[in-house]
Protein backbone atom coordinates (compact mmCIF):
# COMPACT_ATOMS: atom_id res chain seq x y z
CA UNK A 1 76.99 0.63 80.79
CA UNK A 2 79.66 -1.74 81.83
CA UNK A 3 81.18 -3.03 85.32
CA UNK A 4 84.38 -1.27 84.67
CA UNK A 5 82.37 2.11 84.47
CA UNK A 6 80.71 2.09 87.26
CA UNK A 7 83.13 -0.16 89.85
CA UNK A 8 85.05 3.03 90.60
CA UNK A 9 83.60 6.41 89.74
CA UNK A 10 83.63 9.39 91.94
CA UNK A 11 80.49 9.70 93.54
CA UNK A 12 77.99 12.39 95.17
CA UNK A 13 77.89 12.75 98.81
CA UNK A 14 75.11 11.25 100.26
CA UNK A 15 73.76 15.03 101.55
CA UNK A 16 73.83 16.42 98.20
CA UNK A 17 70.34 17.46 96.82
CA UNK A 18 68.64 19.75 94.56
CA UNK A 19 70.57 22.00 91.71
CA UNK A 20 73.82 20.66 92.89
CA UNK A 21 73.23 17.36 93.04
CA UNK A 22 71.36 17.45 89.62
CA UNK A 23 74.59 19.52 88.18
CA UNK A 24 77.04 17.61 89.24
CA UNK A 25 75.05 14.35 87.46
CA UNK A 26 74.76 15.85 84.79
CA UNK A 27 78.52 16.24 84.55
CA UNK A 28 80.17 13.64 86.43
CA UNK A 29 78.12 10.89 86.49
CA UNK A 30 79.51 6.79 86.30
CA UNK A 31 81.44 6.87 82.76
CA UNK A 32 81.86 10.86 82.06
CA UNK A 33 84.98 12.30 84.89
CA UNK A 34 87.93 12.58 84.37
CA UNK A 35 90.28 14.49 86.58
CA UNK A 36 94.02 15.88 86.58
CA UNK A 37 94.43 16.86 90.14
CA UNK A 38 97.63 18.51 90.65
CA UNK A 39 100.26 18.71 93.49
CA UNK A 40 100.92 21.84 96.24
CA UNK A 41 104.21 22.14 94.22
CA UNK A 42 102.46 23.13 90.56
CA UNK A 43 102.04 26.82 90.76
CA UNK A 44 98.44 28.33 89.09
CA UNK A 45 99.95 29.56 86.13
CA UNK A 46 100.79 26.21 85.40
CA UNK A 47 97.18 24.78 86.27
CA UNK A 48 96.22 27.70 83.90
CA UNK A 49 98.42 27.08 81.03
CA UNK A 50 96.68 23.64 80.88
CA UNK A 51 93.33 24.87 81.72
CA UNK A 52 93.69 26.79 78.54
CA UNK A 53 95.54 24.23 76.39
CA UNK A 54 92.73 21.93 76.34
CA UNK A 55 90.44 24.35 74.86
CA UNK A 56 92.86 25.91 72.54
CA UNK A 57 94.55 22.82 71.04
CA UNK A 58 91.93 20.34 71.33
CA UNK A 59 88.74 22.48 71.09
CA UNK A 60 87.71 21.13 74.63
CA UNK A 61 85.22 23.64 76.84
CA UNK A 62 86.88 25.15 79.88
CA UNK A 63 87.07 22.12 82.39
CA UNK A 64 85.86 22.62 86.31
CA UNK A 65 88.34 23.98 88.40
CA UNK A 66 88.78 22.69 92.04
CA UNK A 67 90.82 22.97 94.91
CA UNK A 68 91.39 19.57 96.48
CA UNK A 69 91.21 20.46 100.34
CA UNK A 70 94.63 19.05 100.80
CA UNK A 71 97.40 19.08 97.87
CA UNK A 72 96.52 21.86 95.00
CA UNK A 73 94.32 22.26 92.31
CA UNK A 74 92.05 20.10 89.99
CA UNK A 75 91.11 19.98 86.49
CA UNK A 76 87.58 18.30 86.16
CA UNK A 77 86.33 17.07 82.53
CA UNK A 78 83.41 15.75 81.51
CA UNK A 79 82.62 13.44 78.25
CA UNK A 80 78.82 14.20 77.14
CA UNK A 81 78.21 10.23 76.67
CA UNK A 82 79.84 8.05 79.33
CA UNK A 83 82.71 5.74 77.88
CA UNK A 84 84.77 2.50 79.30
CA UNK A 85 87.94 3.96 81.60
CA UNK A 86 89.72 2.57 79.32
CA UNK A 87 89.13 5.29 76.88
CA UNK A 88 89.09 8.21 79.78
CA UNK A 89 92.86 6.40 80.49
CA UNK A 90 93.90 7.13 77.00
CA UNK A 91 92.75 10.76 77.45
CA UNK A 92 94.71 11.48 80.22
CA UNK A 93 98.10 9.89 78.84
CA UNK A 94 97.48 11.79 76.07
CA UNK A 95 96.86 15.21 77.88
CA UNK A 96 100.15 13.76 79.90
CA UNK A 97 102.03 13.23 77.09
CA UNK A 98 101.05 15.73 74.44
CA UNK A 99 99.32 18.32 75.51
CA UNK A 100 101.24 19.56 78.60
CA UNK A 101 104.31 20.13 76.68
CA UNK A 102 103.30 22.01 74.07
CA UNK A 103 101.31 23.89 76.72
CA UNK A 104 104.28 24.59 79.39
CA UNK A 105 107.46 25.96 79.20
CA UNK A 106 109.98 23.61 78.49
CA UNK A 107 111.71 23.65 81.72
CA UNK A 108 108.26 23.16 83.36
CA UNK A 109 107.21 20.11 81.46
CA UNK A 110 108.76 17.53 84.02
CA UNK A 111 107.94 18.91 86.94
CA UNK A 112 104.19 19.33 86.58
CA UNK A 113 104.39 16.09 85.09
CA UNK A 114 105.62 14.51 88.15
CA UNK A 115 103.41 16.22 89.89
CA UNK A 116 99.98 15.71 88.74
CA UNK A 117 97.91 12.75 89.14
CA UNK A 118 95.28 11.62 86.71
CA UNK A 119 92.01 9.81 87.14
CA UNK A 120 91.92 7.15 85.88
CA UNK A 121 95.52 6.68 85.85
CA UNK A 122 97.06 7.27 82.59
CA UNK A 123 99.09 4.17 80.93
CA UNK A 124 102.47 4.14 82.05
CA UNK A 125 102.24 6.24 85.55
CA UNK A 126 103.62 5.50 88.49
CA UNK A 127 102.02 7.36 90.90
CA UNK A 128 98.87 5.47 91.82
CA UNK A 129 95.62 7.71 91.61
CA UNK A 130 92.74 6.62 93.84
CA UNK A 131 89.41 8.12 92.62
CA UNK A 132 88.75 11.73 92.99
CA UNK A 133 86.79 12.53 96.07
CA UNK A 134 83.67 14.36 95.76
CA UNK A 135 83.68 18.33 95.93
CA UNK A 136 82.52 20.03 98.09
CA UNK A 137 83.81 18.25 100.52
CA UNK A 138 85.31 18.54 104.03
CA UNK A 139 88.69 17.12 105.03
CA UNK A 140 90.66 16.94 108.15
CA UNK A 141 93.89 19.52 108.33
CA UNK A 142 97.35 17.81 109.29
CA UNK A 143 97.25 20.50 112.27
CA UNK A 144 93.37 19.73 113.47
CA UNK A 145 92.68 23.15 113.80
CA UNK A 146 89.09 22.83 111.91
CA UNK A 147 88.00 21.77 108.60
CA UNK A 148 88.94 22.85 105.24
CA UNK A 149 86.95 22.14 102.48
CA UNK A 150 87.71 21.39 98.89
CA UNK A 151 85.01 23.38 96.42
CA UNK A 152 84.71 23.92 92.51
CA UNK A 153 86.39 27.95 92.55
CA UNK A 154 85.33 30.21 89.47
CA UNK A 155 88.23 31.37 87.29
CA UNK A 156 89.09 34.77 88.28
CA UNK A 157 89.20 33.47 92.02
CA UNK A 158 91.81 30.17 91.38
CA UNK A 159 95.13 32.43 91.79
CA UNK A 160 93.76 33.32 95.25
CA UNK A 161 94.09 29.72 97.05
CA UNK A 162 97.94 29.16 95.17
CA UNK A 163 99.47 27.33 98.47
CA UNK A 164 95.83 26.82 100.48
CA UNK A 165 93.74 25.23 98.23
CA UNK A 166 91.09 24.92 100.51
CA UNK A 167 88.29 27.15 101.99
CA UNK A 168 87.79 27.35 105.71
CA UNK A 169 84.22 27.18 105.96
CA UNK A 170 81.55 24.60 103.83
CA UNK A 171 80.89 26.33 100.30
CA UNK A 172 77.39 27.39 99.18
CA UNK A 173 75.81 24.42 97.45
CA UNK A 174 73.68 27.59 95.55
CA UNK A 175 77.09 28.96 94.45
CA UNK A 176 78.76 25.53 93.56
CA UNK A 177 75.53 24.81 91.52
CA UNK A 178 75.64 27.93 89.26
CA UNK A 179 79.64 27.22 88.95
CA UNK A 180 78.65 23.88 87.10
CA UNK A 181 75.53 24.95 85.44
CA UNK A 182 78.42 27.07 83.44
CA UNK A 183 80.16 23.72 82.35
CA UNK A 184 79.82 22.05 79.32
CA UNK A 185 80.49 18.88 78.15
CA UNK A 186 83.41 17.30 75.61
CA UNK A 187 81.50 16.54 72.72
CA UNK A 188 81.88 12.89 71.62
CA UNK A 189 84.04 13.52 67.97
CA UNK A 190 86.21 15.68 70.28
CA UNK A 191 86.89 13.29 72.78
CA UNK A 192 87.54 10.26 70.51
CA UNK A 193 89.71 12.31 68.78
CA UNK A 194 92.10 12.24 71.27
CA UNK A 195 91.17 8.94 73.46
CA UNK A 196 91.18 6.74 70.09
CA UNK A 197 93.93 4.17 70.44
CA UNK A 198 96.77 5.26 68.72
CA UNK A 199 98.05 3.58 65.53
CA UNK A 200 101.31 1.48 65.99
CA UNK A 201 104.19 3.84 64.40
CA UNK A 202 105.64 2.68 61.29
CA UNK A 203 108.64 0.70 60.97
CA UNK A 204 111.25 2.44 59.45
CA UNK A 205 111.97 0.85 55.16
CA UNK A 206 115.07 -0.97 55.00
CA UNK A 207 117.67 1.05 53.05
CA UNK A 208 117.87 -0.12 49.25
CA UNK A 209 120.62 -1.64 47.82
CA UNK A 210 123.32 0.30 45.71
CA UNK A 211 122.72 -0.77 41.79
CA UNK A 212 125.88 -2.27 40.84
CA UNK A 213 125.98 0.15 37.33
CA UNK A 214 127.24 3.22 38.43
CA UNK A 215 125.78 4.59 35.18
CA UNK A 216 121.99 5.89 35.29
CA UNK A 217 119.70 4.03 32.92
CA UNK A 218 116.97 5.68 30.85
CA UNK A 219 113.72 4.36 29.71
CA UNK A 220 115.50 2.60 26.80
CA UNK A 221 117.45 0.28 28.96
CA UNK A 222 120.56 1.88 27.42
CA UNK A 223 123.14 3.61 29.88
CA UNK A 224 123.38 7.14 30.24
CA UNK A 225 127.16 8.05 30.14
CA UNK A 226 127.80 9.38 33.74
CA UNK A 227 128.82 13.39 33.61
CA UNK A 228 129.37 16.03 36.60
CA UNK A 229 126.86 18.51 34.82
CA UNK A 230 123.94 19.19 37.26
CA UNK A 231 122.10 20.63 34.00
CA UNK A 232 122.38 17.34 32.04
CA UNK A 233 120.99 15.29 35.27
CA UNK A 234 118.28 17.56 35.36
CA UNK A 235 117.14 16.78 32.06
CA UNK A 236 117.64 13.54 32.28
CA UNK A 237 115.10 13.36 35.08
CA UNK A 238 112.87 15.63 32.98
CA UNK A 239 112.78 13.38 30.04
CA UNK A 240 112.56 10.20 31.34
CA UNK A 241 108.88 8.58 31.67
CA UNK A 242 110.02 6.26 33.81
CA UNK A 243 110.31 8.59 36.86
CA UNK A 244 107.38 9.97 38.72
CA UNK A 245 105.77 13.10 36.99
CA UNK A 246 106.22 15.04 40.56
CA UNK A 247 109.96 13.92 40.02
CA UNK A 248 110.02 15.56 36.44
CA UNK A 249 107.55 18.74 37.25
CA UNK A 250 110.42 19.34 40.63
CA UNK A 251 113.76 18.69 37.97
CA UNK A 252 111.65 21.33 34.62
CA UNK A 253 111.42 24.10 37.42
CA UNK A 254 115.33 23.52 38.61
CA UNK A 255 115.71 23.96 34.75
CA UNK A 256 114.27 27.57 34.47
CA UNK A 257 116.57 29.65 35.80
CA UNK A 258 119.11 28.13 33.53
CA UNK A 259 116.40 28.58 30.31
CA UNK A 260 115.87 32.85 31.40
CA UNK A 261 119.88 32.83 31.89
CA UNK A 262 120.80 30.89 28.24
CA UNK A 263 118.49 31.46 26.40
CA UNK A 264 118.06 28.34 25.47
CA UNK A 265 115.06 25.84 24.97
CA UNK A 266 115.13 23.14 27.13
């Protein structure tokens, strides 16, 4: 395991033992989170349009779902075999990038975008992510008026805390436990299919130059006297070895319809 996995990795609170502690290692631990947390602006049914995209595009399992304490809600994921960030990065630009709009309505797409936050930062963002903080956890309300905590929430429950996302007392750590015993992890030829680097896009051929016959030539080097009739182009094509036998097959069906309406052999 290398430096860059574990220099920054969301980590268990120090209190944390038993089930949940062994759950959320299982999961999370240095080289396997990855987290889309997503601003107090991005309504659930936008947290559960992506929640869902994952796992029907990609073939992901359902990721954790959290509310952060603070902002809105989080997507946990978890990679069964613990990769560079550098790979987890590509991930989340992808999800980013790809994903989200074929998940979202189109007048949706840029606002959730400029909303969420992933971790670790996808390529290209501008909004720097700092690394997820550990759930549960408590954190300290702009009004002081007592702690809310952030907590993994079950699925049915998520629409509940749209605009808190927070509980007001400490969760269960029983409760949390048997919410990520429930989790499963991205298998590796899932992941990679999406995190692999993507191949540099093809530059575009450079148009070919006009011959300077305007007469075709057949496969006797001879000109073909140039005519208007579609029908005596086609068979040109047809009966010419020199052009590619999906070129021929595609010109002999054209043909057919004129053959049943003629009666005549082509």
């Amino acid at each position: 395991m290398t430096h860059e996995m574990l220099d920054v990795e969301p980590q268990p609170l120090q209190a944390w033992s038993g089930r949940l502690l062994g759950e959320w290692t299982r999961l999370y631990a240095p080289g396997r989170a990855m987290v889309l947390s997503f601003g107090r602006s991005v309504p659930w049914a936008d947290v559960a349009a992506m929640w869902a995209g994952v796992q029907d595009e990609w073939g992901w399992p359902a990721p954790g779902i959290a509310i952060d304490g603070r902002q809105g809600y989080q997507l946990w994921f978890s990679v069964a075999a613990a990769v560079p960030a550098a790979m987890r990065r590509q991930a989340m630009g992808c999800l980013l990038q790809t994903l989200l709009p074929r998940s979202l309505p189109p007048e949706r797409v840029q606002p959730v975008r400029d909303a969420c936050q992933p971790w670790p930062q996808a390529q290209g963002g501008t909004v720097p992510a700092s690394v997820p903080q550990a759930l549960p956890a408590a954190n300290a309300p702009a009004d002081a008026d007592g702690e809310r905590w952030s907590a993994f929430v079950a699925r049915d429950l998520a629409p509940v805390f749209e605009g808190s996302p927070w509980l007001d007392l400490s969760p269960s750590p029983e409760g949390q436990a048997d919410l990520l015993s429930r989790l499963a992890h991205i298998e590796p030829a899932d992941f990679e299919a999406v995190a692999r680097p993507m191949d540099p896009p093809l530059m575009p051929a450079e148009p070919a130059e006009p011959a300077p016959s305007a007469s075709p030539v057949g496969a006797s080097g001879t000109p073909h006297p140039a005519t208007d009739d579609p029908r005596a182009f086609l068979l040109r094509v047809m009966n010419d070895p020199q052009v590619s036998m999906a070129l021929r097959i595609q010109a002999a069906s054209a043909l057919l319809p004129h053959v049943a309406a003629h009666k005549e052999p082509v």
